[in-house]
N, C-alpha and C. Protein backbone atom coordinates (compact mmCIF):
# COMPACT_ATOMS: atom_id res chain seq x y z
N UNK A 1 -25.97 39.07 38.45
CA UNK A 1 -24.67 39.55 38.05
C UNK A 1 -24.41 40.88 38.72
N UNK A 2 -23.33 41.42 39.45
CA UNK A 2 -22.93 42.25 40.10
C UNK A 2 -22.39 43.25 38.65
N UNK A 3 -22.73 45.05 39.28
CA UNK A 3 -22.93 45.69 38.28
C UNK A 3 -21.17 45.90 38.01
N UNK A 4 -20.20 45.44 38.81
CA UNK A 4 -18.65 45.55 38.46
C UNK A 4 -18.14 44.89 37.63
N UNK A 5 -19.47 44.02 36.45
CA UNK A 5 -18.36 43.32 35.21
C UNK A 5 -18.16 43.98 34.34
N UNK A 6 -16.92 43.44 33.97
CA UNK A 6 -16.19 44.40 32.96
C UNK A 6 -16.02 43.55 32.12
N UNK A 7 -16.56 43.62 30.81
CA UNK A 7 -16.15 42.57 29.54
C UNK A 7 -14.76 43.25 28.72
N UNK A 8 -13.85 42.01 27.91
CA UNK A 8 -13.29 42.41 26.92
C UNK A 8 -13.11 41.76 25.94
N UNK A 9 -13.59 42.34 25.06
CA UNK A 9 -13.35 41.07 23.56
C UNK A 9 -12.48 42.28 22.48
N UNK A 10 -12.00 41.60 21.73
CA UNK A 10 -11.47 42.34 19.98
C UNK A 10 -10.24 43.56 21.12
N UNK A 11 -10.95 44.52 20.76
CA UNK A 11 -10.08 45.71 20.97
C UNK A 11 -10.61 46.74 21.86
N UNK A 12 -12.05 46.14 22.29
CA UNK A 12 -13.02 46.47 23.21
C UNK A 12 -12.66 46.17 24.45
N UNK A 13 -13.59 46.92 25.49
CA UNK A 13 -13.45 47.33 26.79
C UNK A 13 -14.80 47.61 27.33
N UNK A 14 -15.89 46.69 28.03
CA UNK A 14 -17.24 47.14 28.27
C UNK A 14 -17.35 47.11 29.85
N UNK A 15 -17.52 48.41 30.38
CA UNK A 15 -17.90 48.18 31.64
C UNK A 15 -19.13 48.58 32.14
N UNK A 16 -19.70 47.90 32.71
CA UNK A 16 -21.29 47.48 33.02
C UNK A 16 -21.24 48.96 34.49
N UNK A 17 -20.49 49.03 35.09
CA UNK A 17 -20.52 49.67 36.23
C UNK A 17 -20.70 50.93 35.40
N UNK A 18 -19.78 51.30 34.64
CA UNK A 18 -19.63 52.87 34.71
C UNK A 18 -20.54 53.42 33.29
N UNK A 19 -20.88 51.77 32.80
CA UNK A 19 -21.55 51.99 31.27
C UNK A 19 -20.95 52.92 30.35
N UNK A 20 -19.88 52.48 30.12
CA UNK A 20 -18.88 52.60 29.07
C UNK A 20 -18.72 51.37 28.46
N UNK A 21 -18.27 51.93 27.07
CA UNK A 21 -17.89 51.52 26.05
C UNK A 21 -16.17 52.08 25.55
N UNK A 22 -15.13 50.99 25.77
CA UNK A 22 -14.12 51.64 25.13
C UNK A 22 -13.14 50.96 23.68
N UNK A 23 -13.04 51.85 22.66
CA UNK A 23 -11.99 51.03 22.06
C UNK A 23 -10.45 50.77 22.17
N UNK A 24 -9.77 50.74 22.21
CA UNK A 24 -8.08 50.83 22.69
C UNK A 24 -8.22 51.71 23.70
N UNK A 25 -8.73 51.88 24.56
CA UNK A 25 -8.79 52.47 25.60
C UNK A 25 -8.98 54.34 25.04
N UNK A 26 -9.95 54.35 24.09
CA UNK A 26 -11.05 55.82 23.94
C UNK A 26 -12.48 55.07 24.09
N UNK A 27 -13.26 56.07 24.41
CA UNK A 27 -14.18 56.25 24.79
C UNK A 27 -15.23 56.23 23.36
N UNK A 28 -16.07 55.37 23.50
CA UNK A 28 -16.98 54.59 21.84
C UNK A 28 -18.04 55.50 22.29
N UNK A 29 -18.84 56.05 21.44
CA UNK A 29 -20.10 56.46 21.80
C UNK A 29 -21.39 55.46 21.47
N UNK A 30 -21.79 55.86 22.51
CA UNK A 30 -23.18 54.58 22.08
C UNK A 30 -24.43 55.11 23.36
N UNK A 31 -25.19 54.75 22.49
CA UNK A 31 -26.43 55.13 23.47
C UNK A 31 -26.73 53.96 24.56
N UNK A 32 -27.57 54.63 25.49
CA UNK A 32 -27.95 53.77 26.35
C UNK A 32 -28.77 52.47 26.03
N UNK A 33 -29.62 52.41 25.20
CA UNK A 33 -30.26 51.55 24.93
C UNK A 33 -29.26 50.16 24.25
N UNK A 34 -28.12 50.93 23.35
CA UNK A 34 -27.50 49.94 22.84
C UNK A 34 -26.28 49.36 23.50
N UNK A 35 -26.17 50.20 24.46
CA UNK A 35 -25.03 49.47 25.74
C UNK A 35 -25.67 48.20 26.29
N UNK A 36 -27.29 49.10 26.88
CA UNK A 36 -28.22 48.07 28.13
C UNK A 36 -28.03 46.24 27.09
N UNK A 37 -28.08 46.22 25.17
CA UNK A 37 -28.34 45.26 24.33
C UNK A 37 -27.06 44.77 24.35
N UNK A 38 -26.22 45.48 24.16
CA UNK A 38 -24.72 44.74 24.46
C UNK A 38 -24.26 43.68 25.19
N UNK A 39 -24.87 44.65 26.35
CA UNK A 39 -24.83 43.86 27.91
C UNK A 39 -25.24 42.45 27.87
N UNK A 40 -26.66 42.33 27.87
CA UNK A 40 -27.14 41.40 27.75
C UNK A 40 -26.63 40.24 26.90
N UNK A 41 -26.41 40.79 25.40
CA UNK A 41 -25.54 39.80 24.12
C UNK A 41 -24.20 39.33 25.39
N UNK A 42 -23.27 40.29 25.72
CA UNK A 42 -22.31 39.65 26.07
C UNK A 42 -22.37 38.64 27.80
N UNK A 43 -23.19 39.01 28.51
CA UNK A 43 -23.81 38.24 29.72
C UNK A 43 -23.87 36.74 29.03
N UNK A 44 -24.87 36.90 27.81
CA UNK A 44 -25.24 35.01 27.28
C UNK A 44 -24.05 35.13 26.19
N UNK A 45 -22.78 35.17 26.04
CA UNK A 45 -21.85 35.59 24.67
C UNK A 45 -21.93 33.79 24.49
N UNK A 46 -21.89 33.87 22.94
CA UNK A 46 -22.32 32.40 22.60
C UNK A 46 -23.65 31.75 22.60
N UNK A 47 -24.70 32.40 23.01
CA UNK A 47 -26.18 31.92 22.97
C UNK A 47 -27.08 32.73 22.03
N UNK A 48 -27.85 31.99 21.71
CA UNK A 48 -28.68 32.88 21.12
C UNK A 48 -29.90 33.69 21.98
N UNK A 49 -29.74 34.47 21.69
CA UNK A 49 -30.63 35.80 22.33
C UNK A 49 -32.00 36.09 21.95
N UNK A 50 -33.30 35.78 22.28
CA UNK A 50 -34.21 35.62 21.56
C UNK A 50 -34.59 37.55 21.16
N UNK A 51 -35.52 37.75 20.31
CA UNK A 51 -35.46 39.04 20.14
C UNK A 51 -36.74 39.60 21.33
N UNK A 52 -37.29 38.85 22.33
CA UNK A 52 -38.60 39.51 22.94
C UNK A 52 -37.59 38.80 24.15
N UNK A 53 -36.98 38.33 24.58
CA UNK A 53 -36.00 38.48 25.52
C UNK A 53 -34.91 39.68 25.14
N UNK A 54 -34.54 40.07 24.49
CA UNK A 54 -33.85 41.15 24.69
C UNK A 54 -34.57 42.83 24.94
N UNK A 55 -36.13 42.73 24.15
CA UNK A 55 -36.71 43.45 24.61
C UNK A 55 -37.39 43.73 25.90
N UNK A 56 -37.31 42.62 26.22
CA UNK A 56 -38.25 42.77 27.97
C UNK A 56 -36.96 43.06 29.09
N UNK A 57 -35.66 43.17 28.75
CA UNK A 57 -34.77 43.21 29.29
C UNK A 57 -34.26 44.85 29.23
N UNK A 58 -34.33 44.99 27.88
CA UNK A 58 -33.63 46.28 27.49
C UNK A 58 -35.05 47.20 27.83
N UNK A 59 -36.52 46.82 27.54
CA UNK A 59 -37.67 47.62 27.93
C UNK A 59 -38.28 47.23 28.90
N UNK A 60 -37.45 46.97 29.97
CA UNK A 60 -38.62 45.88 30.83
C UNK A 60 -39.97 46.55 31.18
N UNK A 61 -40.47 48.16 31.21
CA UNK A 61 -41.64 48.56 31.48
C UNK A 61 -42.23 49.54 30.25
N UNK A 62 -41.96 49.27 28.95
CA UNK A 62 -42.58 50.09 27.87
C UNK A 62 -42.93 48.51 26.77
N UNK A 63 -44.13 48.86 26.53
CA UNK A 63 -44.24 48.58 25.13
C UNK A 63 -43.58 48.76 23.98
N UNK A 64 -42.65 48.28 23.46
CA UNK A 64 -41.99 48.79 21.63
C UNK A 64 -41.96 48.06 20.56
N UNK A 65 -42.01 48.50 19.93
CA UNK A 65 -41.97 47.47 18.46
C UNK A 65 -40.46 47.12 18.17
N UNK A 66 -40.38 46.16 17.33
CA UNK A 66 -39.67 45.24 16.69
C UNK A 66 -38.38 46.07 15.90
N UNK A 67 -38.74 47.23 15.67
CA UNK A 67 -37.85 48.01 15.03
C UNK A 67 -36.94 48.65 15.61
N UNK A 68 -37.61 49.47 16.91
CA UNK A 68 -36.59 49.82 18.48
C UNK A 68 -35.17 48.56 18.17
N UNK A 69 -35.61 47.47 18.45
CA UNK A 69 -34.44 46.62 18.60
C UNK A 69 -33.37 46.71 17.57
N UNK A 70 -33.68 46.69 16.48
CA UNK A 70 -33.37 46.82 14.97
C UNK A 70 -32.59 47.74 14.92
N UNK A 71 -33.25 49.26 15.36
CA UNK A 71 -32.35 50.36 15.18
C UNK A 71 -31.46 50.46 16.21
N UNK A 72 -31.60 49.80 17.34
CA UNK A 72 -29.85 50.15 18.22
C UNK A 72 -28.80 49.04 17.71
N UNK A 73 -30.02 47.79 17.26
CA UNK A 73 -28.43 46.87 17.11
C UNK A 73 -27.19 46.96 15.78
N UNK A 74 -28.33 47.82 14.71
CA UNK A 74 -27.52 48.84 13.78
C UNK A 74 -26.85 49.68 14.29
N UNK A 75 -27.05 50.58 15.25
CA UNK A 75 -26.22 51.46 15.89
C UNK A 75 -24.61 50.97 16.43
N UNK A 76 -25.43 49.86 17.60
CA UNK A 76 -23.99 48.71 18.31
C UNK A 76 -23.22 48.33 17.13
N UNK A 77 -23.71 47.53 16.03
CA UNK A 77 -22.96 47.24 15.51
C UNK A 77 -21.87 48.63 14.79
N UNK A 78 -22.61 49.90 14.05
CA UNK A 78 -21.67 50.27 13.67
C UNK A 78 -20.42 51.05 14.61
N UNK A 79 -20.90 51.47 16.30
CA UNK A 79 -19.71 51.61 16.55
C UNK A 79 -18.73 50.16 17.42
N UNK A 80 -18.90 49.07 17.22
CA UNK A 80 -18.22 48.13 17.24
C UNK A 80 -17.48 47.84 15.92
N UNK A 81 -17.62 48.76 14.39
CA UNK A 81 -17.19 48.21 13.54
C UNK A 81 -17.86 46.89 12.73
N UNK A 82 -18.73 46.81 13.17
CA UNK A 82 -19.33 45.17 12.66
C UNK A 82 -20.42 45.52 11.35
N UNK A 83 -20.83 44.32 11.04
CA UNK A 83 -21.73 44.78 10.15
C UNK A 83 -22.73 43.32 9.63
N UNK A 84 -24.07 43.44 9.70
CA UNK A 84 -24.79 42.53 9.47
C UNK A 84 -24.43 40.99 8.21
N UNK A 85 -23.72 42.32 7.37
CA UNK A 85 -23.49 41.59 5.95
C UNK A 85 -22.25 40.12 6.31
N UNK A 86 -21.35 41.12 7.47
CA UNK A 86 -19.95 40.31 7.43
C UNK A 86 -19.61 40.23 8.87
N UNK A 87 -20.89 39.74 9.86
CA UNK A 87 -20.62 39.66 10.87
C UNK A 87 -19.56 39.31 11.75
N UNK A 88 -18.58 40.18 12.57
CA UNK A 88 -18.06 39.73 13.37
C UNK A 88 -18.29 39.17 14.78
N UNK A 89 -19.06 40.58 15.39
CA UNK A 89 -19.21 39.90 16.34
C UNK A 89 -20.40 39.79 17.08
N UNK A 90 -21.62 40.36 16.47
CA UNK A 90 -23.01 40.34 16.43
C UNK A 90 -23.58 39.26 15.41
N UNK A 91 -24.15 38.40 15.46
CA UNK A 91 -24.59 37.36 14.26
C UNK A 91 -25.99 37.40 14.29
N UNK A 92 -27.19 37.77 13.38
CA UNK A 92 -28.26 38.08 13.26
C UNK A 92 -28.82 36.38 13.16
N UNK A 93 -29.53 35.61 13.88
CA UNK A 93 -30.20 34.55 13.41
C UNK A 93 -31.56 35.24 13.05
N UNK A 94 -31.62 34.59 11.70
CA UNK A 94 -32.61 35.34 10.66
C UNK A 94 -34.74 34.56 11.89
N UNK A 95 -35.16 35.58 11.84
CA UNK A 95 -36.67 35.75 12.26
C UNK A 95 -36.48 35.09 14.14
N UNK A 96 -35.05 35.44 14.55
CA UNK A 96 -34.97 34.39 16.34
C UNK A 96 -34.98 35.72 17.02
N UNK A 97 -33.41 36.02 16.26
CA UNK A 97 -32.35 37.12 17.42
C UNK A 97 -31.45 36.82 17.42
N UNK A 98 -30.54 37.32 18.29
CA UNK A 98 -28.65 37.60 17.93
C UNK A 98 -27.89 36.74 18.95
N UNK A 99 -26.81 36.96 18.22
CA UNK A 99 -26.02 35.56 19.51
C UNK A 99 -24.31 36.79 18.81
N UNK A 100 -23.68 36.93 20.41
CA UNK A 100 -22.37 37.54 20.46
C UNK A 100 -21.85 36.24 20.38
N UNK A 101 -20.75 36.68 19.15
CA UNK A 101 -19.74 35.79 19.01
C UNK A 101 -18.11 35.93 18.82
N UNK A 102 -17.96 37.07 19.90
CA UNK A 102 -16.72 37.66 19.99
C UNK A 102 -16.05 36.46 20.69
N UNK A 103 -14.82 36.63 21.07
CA UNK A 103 -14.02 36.05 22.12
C UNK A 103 -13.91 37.16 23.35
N UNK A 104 -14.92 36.69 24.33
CA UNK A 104 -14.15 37.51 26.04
C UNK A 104 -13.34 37.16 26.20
N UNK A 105 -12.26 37.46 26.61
CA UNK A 105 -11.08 37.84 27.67
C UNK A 105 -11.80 37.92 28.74
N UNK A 106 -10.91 36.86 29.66
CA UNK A 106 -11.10 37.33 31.72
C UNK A 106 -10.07 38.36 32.12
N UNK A 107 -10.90 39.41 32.95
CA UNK A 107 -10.37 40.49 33.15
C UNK A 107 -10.55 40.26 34.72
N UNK A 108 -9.79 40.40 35.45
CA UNK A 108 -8.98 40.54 36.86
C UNK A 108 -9.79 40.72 37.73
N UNK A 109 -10.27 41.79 37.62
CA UNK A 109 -11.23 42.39 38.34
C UNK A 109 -12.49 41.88 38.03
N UNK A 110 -13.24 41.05 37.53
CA UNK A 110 -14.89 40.88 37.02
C UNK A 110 -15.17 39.88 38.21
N UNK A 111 -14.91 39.00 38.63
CA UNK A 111 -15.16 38.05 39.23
C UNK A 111 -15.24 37.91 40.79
N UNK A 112 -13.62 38.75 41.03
CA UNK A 112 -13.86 38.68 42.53
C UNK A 112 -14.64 39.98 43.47
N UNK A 113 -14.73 41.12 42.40
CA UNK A 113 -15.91 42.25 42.62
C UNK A 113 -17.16 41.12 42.50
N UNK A 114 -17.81 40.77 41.51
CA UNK A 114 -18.98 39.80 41.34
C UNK A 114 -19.60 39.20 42.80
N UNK A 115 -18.42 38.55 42.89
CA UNK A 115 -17.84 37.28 44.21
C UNK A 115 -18.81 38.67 45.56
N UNK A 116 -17.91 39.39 45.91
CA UNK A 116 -17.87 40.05 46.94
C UNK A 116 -19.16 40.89 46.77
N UNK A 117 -19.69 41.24 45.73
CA UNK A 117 -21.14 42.09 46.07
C UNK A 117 -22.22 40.81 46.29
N UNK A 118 -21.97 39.71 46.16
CA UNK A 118 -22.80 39.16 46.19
C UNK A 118 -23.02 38.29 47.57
N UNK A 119 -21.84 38.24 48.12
CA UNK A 119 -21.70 38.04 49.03
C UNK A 119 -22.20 39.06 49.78
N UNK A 120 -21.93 40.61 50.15
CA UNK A 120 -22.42 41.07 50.79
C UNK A 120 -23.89 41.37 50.90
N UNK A 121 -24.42 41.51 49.50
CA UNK A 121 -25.83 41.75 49.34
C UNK A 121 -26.63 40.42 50.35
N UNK A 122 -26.00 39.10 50.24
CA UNK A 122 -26.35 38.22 50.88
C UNK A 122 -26.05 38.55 52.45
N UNK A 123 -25.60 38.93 53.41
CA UNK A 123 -25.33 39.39 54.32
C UNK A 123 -25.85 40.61 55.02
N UNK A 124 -25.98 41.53 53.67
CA UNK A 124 -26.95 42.76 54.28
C UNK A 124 -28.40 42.62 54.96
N UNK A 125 -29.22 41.49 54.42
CA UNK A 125 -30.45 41.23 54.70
C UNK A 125 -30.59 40.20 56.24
N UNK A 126 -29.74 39.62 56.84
CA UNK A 126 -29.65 39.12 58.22
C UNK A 126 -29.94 39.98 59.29
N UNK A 127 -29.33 41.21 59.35
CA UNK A 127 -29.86 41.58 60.73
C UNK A 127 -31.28 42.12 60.55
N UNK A 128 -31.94 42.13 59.44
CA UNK A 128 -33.50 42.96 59.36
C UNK A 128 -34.02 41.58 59.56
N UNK A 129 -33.57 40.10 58.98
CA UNK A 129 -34.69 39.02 59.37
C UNK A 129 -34.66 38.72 61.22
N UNK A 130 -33.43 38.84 61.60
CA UNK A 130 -32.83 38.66 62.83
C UNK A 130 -33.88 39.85 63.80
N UNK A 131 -33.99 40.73 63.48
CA UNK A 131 -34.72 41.84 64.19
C UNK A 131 -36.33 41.76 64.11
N UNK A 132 -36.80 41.25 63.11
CA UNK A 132 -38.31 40.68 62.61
C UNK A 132 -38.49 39.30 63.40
N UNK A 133 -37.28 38.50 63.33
CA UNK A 133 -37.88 37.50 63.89
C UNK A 133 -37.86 37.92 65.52
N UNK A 134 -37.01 38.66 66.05
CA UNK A 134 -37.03 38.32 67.89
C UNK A 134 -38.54 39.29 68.02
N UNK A 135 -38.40 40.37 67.12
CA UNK A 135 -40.31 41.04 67.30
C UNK A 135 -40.81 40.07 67.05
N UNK A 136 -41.17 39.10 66.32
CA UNK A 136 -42.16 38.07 66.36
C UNK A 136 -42.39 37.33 66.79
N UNK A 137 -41.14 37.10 67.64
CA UNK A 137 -40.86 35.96 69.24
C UNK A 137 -41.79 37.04 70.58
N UNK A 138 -41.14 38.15 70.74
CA UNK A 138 -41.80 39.07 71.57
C UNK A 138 -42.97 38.77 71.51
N UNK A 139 -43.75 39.41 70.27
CA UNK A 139 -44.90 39.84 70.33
C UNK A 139 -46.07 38.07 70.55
N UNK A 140 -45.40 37.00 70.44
CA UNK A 140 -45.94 35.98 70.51
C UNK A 140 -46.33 35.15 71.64
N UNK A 141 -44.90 35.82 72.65
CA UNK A 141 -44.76 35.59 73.85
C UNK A 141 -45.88 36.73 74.50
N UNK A 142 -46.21 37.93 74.72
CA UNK A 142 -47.18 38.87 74.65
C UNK A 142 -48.54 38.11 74.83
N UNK A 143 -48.88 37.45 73.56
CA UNK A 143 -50.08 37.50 73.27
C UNK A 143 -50.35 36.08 74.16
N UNK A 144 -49.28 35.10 73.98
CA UNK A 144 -49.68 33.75 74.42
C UNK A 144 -49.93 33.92 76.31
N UNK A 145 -49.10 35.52 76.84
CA UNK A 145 -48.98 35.74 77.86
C UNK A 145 -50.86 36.21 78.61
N UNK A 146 -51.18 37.07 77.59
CA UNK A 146 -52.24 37.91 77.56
C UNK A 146 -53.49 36.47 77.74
N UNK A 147 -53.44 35.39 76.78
CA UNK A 147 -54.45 34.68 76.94
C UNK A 147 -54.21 33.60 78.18
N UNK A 148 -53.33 33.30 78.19
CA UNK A 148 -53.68 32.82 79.89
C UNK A 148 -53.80 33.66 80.66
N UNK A 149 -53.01 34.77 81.18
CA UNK A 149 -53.81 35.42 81.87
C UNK A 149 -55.48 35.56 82.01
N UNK A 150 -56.10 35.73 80.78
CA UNK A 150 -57.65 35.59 80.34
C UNK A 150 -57.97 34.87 80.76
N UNK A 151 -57.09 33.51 80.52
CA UNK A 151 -58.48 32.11 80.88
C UNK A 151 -58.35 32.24 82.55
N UNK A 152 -56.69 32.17 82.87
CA UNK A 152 -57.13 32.26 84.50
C UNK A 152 -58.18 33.11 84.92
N UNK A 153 -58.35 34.47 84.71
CA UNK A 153 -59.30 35.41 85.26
C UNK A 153 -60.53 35.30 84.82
N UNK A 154 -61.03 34.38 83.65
CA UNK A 154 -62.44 34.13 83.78
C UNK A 154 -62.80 32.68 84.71
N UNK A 155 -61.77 31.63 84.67
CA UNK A 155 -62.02 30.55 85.27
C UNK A 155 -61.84 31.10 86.91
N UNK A 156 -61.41 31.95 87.21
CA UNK A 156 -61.77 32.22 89.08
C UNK A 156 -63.18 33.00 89.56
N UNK A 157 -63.42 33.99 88.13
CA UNK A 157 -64.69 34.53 88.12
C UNK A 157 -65.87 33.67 87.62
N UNK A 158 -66.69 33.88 88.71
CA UNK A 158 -68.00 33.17 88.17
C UNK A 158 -69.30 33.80 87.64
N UNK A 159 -68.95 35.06 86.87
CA UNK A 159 -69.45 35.75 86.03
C UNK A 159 -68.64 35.66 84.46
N UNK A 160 -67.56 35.05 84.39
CA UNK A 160 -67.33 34.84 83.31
C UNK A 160 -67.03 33.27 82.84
N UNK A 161 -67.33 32.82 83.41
CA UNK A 161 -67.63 31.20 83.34
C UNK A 161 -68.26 30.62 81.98
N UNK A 162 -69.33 31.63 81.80
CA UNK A 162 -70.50 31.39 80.59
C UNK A 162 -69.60 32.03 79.23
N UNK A 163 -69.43 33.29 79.68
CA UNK A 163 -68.47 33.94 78.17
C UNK A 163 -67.34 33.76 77.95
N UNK A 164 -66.22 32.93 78.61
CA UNK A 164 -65.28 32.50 78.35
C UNK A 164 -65.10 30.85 77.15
């Protein structure tokens, strides 16, 4: 997923690029950890989210306990307004993990930014294989050059007849 999606559900505004959070267009406070959980909820919106998939995502290089998760998605939820008891748009599946169940909105811009970084990222990496491969044509041509030369010059010498 290209970092230019921009989600919108309810009255919300999430953009992955600039990692904001907005409501009617102000600025939500939320920590990083509970944006990075957001993200993810709204990437699978409608799936369930296992809770050690959202941690290896949101921690991909720390160890944390079970409670880390717990305390940001209390956080998300309260500045989304939501609430465990009367879920709107966070739904707790009891001992799994969470499944977003807002309604996204397609927003204009998510797709054909998406489209185009991905495209280029695909494109950036051609001229480094293109340049690796003609060195590896070179250097092959080199070597295949180097050993005939060899065999000719031991097969005319008759001192190297035996060690060839």
């Amino acid at each position: 997923m290209a970092e230019a999606r921009i989600f919108e559900f309810d009255e919300f505004r999430a953009d992955v690029a600039r990692r904001t959070l907005e409501r009617d267009g102000r600025p939500v406070a939320l920590s990083g950890k509970a944006f990075e959980i957001l993200t993810v909820l709204l990437e699978r919106a409608g799936d369930l989210v296992d809770k050690d998939t959202l941690m290896r995502e949101v921690w991909p290089d720390t160890a944390v306990e079970e409670n880390n998760l717990t305390v940001n998605i209390s956080a998300l939820r309260k500045a989304l307004g939501d609430s465990a008891a009367s879920p709107r748009l966070i739904v707790t599946v009891s001992g799994r993990g969470y499944r977003f169940t807002g309604e996204l909105r397609d927003h204009a811009r998510s797709e054909p930014v998406a489209i185009a970084a991905v495209a280029q990222k695909s494109v950036a990496w051609r001229p480094v294989v293109a340049w690796a491969l003609l060195w590896s044509l070179i250097g092959a041509a080199i070597g295949t050059a180097i050993w005939i030369w060899m065999q000719n010059r031991c097969a005319a010498s008759p001192c190297c007849r035996f060690a060839c």
